[in-house]
N, C-alpha and C. Protein backbone atom coordinates (compact mmCIF):
# COMPACT_ATOMS: atom_id res chain seq x y z
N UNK A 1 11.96 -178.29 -132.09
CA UNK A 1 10.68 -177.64 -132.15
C UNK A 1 10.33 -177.42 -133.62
N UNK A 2 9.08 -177.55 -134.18
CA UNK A 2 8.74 -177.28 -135.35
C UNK A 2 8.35 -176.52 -135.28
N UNK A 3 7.96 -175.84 -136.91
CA UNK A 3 7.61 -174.63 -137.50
C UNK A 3 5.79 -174.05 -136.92
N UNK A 4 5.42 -175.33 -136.95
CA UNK A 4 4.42 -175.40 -136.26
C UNK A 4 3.83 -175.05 -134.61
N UNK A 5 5.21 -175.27 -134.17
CA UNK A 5 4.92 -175.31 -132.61
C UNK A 5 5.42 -173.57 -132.63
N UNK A 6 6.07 -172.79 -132.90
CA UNK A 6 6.52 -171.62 -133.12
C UNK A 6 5.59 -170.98 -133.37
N UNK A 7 4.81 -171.07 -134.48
CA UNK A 7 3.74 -171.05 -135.16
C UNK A 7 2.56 -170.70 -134.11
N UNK A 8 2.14 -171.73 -132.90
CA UNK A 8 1.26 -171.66 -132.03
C UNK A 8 1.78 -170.88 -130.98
N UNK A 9 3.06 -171.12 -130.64
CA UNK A 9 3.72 -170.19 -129.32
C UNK A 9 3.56 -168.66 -129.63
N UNK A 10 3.92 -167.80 -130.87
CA UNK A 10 3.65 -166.87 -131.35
C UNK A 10 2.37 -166.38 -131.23
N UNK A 11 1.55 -167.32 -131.65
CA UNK A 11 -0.22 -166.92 -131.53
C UNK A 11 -0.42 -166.88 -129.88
N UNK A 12 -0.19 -167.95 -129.14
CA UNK A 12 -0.53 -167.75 -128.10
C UNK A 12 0.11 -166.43 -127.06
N UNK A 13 1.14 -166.21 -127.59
CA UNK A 13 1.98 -164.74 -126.93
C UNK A 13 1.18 -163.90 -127.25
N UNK A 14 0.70 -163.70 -128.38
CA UNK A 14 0.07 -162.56 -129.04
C UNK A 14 -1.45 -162.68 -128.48
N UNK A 15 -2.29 -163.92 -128.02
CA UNK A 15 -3.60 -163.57 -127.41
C UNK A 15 -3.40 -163.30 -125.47
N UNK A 16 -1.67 -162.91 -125.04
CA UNK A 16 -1.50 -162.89 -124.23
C UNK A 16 -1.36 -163.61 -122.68
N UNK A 17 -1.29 -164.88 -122.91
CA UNK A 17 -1.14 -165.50 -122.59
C UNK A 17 0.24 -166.05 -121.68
N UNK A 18 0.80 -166.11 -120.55
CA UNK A 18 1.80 -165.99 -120.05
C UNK A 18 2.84 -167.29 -120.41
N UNK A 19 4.43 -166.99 -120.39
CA UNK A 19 4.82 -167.71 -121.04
C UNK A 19 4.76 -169.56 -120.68
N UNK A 20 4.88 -169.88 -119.10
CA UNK A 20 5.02 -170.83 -118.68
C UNK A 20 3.34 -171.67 -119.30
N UNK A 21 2.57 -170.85 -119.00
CA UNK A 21 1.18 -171.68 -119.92
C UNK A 21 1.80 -171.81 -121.33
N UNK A 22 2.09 -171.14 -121.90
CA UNK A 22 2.53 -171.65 -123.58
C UNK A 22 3.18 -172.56 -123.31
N UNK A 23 4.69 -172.32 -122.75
CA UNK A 23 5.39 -174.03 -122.54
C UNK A 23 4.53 -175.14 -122.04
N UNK A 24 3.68 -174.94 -121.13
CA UNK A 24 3.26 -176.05 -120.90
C UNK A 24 1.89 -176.99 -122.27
N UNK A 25 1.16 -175.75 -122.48
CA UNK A 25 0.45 -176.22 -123.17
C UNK A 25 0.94 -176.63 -124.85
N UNK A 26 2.09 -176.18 -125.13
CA UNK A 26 2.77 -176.90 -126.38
C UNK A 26 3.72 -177.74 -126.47
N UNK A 27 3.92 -178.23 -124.91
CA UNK A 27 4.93 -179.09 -124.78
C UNK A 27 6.35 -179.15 -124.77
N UNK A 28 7.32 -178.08 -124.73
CA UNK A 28 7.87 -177.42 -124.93
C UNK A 28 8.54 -176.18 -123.37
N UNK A 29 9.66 -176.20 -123.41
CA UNK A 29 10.46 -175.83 -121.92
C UNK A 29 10.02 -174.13 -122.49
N UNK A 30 10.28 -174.03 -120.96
CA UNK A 30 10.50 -172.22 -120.73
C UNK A 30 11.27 -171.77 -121.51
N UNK A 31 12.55 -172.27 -121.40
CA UNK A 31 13.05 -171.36 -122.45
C UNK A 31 13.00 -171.42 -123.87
N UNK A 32 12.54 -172.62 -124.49
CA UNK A 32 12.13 -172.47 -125.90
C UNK A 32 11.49 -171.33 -126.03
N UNK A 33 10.18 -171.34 -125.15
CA UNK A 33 9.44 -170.04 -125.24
C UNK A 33 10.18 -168.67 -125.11
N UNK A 34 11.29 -168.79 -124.09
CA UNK A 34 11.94 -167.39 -123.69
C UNK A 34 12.60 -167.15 -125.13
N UNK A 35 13.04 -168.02 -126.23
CA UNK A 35 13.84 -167.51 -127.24
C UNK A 35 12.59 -167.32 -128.11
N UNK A 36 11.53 -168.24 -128.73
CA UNK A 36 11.02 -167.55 -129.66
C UNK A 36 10.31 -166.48 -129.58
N UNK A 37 9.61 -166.29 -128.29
CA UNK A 37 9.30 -164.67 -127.79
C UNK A 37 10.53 -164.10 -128.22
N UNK A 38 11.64 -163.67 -127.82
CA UNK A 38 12.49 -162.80 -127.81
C UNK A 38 12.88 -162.88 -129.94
N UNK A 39 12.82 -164.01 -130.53
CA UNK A 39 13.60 -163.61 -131.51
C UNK A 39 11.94 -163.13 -132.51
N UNK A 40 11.14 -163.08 -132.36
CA UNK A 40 9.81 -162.92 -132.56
C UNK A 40 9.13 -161.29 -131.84
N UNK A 41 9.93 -160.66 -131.36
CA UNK A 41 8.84 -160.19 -130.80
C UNK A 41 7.96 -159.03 -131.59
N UNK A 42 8.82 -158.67 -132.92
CA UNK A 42 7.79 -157.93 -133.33
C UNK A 42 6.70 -158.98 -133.98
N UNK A 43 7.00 -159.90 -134.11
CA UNK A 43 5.60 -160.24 -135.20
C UNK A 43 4.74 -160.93 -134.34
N UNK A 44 5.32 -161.34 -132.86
CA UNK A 44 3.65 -161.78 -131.44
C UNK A 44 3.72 -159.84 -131.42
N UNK A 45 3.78 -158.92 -131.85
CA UNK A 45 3.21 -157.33 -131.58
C UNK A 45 2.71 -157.76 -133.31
N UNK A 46 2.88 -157.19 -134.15
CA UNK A 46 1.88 -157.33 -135.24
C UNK A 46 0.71 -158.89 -135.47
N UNK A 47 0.99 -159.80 -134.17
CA UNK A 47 -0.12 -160.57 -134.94
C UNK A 47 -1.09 -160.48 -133.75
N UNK A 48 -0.79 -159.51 -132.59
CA UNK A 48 -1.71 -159.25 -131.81
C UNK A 48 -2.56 -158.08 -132.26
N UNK A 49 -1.89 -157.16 -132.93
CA UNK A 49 -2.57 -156.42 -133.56
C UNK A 49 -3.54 -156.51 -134.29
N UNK A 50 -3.02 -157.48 -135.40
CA UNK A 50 -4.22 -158.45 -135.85
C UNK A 50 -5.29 -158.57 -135.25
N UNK A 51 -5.00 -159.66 -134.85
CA UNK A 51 -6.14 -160.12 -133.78
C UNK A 51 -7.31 -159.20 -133.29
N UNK A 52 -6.49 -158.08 -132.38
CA UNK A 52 -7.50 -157.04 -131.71
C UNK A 52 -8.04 -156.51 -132.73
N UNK A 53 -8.02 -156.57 -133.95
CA UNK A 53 -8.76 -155.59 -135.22
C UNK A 53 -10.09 -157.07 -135.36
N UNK A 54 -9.29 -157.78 -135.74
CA UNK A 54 -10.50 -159.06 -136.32
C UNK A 54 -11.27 -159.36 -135.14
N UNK A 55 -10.58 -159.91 -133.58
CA UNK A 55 -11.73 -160.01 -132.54
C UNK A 55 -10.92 -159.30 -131.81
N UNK A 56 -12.07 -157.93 -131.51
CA UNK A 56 -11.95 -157.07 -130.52
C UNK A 56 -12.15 -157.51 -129.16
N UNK A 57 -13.30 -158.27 -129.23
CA UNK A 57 -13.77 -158.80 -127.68
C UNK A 57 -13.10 -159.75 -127.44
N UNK A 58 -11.85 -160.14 -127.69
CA UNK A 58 -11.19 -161.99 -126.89
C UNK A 58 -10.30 -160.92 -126.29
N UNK A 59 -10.01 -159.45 -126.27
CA UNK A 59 -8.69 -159.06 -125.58
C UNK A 59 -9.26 -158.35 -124.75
């Protein structure tokens, strides 16, 4: 997995998005997703934070 695909799995955790849609839509197994959620999880919580400050209305 690249830095890149981490990169998007993170964003997409953080606009809430459930995990099996991230795997599917980045190509990429469940559990890739189950580890970078887990070794990530504060920064999908600070880049959702983000988010809800810059667009309030997508959450």
């Amino acid at each position: 997995m690249t830095n890149e695909q981490k990169s998007e799995i993170i964003k997409a955790l953080a606009y809430g998005l459930d995990e099996a849609t991230v795997a599917e839509c980045n190509g990429v197994s469940l559990d890739d997703v189950h580890a970078v959620a887990a070794e990530n999880s504060a920064v999908v919580l600070a880049k959702r934070t983000e988010l809800q400050e810059v667009y309030p209305d997508a959450f």
